[in-house]
Protein backbone atom coordinates (compact mmCIF):
# COMPACT_ATOMS: atom_id res chain seq x y z
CA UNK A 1 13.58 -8.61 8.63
CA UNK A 2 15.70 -8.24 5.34
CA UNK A 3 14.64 -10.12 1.95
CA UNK A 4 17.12 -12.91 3.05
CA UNK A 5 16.08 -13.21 6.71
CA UNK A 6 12.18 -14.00 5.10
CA UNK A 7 13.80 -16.03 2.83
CA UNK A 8 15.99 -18.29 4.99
CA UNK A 9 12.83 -18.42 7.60
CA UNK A 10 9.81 -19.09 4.89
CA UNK A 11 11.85 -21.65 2.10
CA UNK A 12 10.80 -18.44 -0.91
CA UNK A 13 13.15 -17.44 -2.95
CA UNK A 14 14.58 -13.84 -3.26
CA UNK A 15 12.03 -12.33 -5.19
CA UNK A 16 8.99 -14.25 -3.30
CA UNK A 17 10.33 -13.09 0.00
CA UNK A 18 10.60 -9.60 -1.82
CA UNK A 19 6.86 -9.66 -3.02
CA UNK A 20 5.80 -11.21 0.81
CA UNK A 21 7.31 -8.83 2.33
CA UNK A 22 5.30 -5.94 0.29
CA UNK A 23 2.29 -5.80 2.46
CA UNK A 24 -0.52 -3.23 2.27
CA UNK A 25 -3.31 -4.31 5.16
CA UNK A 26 -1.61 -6.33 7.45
CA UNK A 27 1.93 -6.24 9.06
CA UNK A 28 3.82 -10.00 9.73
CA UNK A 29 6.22 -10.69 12.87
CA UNK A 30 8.18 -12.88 14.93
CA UNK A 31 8.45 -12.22 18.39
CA UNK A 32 11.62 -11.73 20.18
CA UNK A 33 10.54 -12.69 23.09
CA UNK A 34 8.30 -15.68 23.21
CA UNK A 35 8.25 -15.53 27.02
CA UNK A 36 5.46 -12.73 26.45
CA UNK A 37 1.95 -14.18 27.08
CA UNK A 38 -0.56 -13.54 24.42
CA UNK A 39 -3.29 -11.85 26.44
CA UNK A 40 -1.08 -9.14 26.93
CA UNK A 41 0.15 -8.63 23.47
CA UNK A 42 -3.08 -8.99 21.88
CA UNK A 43 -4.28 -6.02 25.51
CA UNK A 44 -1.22 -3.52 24.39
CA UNK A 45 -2.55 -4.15 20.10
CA UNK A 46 -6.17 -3.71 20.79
CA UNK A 47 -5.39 -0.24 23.07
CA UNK A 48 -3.59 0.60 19.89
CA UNK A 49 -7.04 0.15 18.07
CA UNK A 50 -5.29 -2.76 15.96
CA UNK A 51 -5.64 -6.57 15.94
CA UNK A 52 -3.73 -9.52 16.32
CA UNK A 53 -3.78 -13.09 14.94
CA UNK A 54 -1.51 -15.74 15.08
CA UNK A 55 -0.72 -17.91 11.35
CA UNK A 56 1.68 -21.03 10.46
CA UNK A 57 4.60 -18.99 11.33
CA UNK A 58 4.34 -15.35 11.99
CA UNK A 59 1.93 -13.56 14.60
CA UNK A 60 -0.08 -10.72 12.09
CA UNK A 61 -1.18 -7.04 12.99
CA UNK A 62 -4.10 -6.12 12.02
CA UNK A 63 -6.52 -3.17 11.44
CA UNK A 64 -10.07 -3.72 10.70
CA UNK A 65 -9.55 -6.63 7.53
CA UNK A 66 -8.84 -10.55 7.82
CA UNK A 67 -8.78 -12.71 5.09
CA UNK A 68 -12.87 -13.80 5.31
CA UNK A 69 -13.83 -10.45 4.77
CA UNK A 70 -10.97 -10.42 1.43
CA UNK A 71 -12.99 -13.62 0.66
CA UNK A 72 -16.33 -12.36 0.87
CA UNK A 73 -15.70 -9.09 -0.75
CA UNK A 74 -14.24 -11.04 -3.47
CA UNK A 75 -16.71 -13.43 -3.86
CA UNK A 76 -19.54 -10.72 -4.16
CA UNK A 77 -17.82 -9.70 -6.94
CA UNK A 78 -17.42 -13.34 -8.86
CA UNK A 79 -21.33 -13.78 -7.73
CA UNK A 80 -22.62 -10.69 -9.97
CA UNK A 81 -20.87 -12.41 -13.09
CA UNK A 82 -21.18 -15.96 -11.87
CA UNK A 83 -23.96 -16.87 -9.98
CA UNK A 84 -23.30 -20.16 -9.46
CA UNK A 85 -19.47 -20.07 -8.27
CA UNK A 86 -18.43 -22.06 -5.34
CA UNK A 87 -15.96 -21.17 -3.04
CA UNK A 88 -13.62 -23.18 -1.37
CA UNK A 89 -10.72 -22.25 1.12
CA UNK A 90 -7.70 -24.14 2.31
CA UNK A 91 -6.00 -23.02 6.13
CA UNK A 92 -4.27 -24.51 8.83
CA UNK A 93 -3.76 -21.57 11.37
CA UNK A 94 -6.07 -19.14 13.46
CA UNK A 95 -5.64 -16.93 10.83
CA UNK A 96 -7.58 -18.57 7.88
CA UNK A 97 -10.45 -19.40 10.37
CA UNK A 98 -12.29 -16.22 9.39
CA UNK A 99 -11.78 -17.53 5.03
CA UNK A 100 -12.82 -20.75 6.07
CA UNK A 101 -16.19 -19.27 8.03
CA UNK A 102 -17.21 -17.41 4.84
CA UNK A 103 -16.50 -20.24 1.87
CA UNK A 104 -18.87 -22.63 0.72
CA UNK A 105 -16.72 -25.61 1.79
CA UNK A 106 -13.78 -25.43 3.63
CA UNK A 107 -10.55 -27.50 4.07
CA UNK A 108 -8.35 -27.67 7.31
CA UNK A 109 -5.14 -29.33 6.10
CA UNK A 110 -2.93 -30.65 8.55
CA UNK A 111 -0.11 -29.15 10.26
CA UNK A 112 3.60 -30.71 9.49
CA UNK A 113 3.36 -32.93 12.90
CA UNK A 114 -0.20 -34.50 11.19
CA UNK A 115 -2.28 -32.20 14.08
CA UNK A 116 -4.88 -29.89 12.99
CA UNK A 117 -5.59 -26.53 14.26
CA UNK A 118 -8.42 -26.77 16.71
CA UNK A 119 -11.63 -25.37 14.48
CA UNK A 120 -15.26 -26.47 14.11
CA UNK A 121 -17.26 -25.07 11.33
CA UNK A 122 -20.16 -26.47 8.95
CA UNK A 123 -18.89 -27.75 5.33
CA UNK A 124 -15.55 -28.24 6.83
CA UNK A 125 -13.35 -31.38 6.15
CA UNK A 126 -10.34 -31.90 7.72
CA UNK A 127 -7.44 -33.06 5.63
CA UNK A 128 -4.71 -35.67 6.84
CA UNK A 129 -2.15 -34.31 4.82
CA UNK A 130 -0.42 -30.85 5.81
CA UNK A 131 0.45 -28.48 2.72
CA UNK A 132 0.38 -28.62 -0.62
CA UNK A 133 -0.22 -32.49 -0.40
CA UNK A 134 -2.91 -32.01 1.83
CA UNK A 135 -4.59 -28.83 -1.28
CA UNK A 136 -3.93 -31.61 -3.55
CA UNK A 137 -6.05 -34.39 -2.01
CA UNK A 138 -8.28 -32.31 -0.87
CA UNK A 139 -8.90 -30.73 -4.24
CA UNK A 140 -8.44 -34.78 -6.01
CA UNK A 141 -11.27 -35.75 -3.39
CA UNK A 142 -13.60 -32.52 -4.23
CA UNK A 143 -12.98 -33.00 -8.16
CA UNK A 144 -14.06 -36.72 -7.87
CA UNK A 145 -17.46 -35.81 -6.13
């Protein structure tokens, strides 16, 4: 897709659909043709030796990386300097299930229809509110504790 196309699709502007769209571990898409099941697509990715997961609004191609092991990784590194951090992670697609396995408490915010992705892990609270209203509260609610 061009820098416009992401734009008019994701609400960024210009230069945040520019900077999306420069990926390193991970490739984003739409598919064409919806009508194709997902067992098969995610069959033909994994005989490539690649992965697939499915986010808010693209479908992602993997190799061996997902945002938990980012998270952990990162976290490690805060831990050496910081013993004491705690880590907290905000999703609301398959995609962030592997960030929200690996934080210390974890957020599901809701979807825009109010539904929440279907997800059961310990330390995580589900959030009525999708976006950032539903990072705010949940970060409000967290803060006041």
């Amino acid at each position: 897709m061009s820098t416009n196309e992401v734009a008019e699709l994701t609400g960024l502007s210009p230069a945040q659909a520019k900077a999306a769209k420069n990926r390193e571990f991970g490739e984003a898409f739409i598919l064409n043709n919806p009508e194709i099941e997902e067992s098969v697509l995610n069959r033909e990715v994994q005989a490539l030796g690649l992965r697939l997961t499915k986010g808010g609004r693209f479908w992602h191609l993997l190799g061996d990386n997902d945002k938990g092991r980012a998270v952990s990784i990162l976290s490690d590194l805060f831990r050496e300097r910081y013993p004491n951090i705690m880590t907290i992670g905000f999703g609301d697609a398959p995609n962030d299930a592997p960030m929200l396995a690996v934080v210390d408490q974890s957020f599901l915010v809701a979807r825009p229809d109010g539904s929440h992705q279907s997800l059961s892990l310990p330390n995580l609270t589900k959030v009525p509110f999708p976006g950032p209203a539903g990072v705010n509260h949940a970060l409000l609610s967290l803060l006041a504790e």
